[in-house]
C-alpha atoms as a PDB file:
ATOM      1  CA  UNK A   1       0.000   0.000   0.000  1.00  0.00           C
ATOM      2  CA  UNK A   2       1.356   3.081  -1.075  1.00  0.00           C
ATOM      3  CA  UNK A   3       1.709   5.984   1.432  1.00  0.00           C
ATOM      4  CA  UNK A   4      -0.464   8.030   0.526  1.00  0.00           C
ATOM      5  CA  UNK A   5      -3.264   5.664   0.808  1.00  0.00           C
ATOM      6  CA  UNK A   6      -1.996   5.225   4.249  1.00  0.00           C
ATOM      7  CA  UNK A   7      -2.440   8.769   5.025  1.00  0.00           C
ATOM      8  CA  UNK A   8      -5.788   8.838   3.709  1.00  0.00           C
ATOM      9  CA  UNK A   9      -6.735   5.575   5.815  1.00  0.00           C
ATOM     10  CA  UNK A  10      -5.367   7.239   8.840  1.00  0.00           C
ATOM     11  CA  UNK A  11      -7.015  10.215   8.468  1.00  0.00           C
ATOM     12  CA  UNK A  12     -10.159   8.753   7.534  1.00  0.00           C
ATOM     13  CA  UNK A  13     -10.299   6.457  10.811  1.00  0.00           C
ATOM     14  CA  UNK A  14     -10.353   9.820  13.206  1.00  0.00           C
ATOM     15  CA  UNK A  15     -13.213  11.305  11.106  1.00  0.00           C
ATOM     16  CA  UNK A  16     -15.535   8.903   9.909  1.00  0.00           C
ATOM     17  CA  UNK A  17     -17.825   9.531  12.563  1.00  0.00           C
ATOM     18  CA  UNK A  18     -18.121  13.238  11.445  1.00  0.00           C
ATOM     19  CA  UNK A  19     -18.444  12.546   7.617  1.00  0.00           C
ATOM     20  CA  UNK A  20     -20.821   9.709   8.290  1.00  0.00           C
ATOM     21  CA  UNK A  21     -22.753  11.693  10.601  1.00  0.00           C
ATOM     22  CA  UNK A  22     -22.505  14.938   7.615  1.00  0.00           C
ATOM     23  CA  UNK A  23     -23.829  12.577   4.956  1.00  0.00           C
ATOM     24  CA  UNK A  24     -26.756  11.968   7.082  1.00  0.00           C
ATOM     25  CA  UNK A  25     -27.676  15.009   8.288  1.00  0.00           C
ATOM     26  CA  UNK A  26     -27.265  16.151   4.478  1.00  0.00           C
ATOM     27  CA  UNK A  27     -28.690  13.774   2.413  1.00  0.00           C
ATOM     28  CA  UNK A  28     -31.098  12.399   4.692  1.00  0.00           C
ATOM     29  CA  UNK A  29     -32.152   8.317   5.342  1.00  0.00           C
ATOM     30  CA  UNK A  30     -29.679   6.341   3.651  1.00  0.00           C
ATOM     31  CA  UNK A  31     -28.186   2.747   3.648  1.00  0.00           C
ATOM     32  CA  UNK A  32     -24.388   1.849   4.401  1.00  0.00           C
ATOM     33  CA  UNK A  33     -23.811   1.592   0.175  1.00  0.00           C
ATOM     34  CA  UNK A  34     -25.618   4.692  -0.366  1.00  0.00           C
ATOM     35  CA  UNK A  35     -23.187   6.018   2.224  1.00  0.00           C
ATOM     36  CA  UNK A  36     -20.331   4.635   0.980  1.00  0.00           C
ATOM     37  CA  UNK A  37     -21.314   5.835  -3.133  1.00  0.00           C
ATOM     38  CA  UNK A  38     -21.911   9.709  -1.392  1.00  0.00           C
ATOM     39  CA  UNK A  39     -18.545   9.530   0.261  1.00  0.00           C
ATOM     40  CA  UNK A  40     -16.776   8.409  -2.658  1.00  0.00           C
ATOM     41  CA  UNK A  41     -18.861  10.980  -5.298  1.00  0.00           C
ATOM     42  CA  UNK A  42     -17.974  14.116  -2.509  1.00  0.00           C
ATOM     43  CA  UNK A  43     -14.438  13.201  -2.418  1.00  0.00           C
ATOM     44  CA  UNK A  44     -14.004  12.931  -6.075  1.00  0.00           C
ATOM     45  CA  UNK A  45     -12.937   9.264  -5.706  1.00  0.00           C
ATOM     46  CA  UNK A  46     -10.166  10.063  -3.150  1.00  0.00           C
ATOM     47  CA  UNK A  47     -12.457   8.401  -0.106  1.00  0.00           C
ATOM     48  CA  UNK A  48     -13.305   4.648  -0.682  1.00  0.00           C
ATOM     49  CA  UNK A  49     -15.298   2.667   1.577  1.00  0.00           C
ATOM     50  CA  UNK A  50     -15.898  -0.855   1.973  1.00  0.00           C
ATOM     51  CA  UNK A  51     -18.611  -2.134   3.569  1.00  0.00           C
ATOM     52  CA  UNK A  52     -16.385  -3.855   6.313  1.00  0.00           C
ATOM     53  CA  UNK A  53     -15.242  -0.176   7.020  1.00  0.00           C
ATOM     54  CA  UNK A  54     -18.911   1.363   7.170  1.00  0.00           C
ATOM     55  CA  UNK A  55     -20.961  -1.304   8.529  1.00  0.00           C
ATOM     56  CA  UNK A  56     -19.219  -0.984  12.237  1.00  0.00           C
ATOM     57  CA  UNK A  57     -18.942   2.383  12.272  1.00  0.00           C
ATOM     58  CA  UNK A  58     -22.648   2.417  11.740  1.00  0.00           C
ATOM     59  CA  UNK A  59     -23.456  -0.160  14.274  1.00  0.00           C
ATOM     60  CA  UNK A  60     -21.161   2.373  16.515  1.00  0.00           C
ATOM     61  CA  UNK A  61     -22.996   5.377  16.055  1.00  0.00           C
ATOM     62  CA  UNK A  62     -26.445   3.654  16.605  1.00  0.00           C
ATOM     63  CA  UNK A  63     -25.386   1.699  19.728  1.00  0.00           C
ATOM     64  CA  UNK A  64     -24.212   5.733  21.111  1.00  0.00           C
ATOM     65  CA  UNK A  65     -27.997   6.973  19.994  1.00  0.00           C
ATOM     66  CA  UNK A  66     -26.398   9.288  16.898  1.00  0.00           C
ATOM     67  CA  UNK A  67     -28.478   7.505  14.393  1.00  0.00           C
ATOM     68  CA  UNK A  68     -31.538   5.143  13.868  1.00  0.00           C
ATOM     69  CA  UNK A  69     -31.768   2.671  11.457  1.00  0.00           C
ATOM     70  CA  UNK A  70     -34.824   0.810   9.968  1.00  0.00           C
ATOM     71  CA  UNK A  71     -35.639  -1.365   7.630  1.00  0.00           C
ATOM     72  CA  UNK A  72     -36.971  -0.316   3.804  1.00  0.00           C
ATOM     73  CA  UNK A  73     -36.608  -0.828   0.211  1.00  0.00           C
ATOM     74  CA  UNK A  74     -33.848  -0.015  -2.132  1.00  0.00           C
ATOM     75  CA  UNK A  75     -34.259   1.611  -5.150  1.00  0.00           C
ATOM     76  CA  UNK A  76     -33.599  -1.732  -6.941  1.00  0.00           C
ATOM     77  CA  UNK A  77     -36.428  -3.146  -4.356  1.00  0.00           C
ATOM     78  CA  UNK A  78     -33.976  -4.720  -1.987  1.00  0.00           C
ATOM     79  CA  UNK A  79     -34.404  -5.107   1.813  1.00  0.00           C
ATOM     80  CA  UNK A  80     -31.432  -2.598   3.178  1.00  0.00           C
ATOM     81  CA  UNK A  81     -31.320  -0.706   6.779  1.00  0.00           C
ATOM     82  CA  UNK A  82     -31.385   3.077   6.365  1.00  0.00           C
ATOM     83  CA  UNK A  83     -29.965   5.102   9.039  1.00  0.00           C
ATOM     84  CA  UNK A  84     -30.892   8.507   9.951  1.00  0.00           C
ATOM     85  CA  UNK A  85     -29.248  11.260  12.215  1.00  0.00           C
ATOM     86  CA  UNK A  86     -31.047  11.534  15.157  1.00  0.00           C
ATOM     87  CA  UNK A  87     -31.170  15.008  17.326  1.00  0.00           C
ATOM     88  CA  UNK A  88     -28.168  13.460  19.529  1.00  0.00           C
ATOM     89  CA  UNK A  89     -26.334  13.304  16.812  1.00  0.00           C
ATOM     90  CA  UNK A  90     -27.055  16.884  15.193  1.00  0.00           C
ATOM     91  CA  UNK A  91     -25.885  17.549  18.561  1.00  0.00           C
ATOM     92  CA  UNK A  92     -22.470  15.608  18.027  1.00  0.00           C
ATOM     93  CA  UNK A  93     -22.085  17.017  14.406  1.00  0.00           C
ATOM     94  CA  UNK A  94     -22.105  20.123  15.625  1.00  0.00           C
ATOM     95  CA  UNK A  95     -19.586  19.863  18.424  1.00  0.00           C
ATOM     96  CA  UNK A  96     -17.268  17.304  16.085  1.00  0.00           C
ATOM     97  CA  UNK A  97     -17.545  20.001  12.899  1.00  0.00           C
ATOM     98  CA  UNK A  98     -15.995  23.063  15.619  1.00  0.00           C
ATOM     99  CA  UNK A  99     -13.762  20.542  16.663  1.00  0.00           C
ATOM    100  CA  UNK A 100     -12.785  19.532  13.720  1.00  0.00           C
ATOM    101  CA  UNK A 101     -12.124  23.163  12.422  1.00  0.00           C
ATOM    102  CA  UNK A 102     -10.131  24.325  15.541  1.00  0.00           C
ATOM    103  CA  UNK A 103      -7.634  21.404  15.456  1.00  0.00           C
ATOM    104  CA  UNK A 104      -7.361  21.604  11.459  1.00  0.00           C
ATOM    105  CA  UNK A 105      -6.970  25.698  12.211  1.00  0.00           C
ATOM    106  CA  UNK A 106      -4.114  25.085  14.405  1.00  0.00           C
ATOM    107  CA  UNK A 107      -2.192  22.633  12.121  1.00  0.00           C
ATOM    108  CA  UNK A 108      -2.862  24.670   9.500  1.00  0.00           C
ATOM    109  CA  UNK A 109      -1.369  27.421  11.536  1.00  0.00           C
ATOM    110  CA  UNK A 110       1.805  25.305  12.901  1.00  0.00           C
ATOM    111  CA  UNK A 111       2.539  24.288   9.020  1.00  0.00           C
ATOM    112  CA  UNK A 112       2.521  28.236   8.246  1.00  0.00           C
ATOM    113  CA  UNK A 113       4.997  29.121  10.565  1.00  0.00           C
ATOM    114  CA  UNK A 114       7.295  26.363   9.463  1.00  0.00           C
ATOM    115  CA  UNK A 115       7.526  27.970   6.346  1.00  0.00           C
END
């Protein structure tokens, strides 16, 4: 594996909470490959899921309350469990997204004065 997917993987594991949780509350109900297709389309290619990476993080988030899941239909008619953010976990976007920006604001910051 190259390095640079490494990066990406290890990047990935601290915030795929957040960007699961952002597809969610952004898109609405949707199942893990829904998820998964979103992620990659966003990302212009450069985030790739498998379902071995999404389906635990999903069982995660609903076993902390962040999202609900329930059974429906796929668009091709299929049984699939669609997961939806729940107000606990517009709660934990929210405090995950400022979060997110202050510790990518101060590594941004430390890289500047490097320079």
């Amino acid at each position: 594996m190259s390095s640079e997917k490494k990066s990406r993987g290890q990047v990935l594991q601290g915030t795929l909470d957040l960007i699961i949780l952002r597809t969610l509350a952004t898109m609405g109900a949707q199942h893990a490959y829904g998820i998964g297709t979103r992620l990659q389309q966003v990302s212009d290619d450069a985030v790739q899921l498998n379902q071995g990476t999404i389906y635990p993080a999903l069982v995660r988030l609903e076993q902390e309350g962040w999202i609900k899941g329930s059974w429906g239909k796929t668009e091709n008619n299929r049984e699939a469990k669609f997961y939806a953010i729940t107000t606990s976990g517009g709660k934990k976007l929210e405090a995950e997204t400022a979060r997110w920006r202050e510790i990518s604001g101060l590594i941004d910051k430390l890289l500047m004065e490097e320079q």
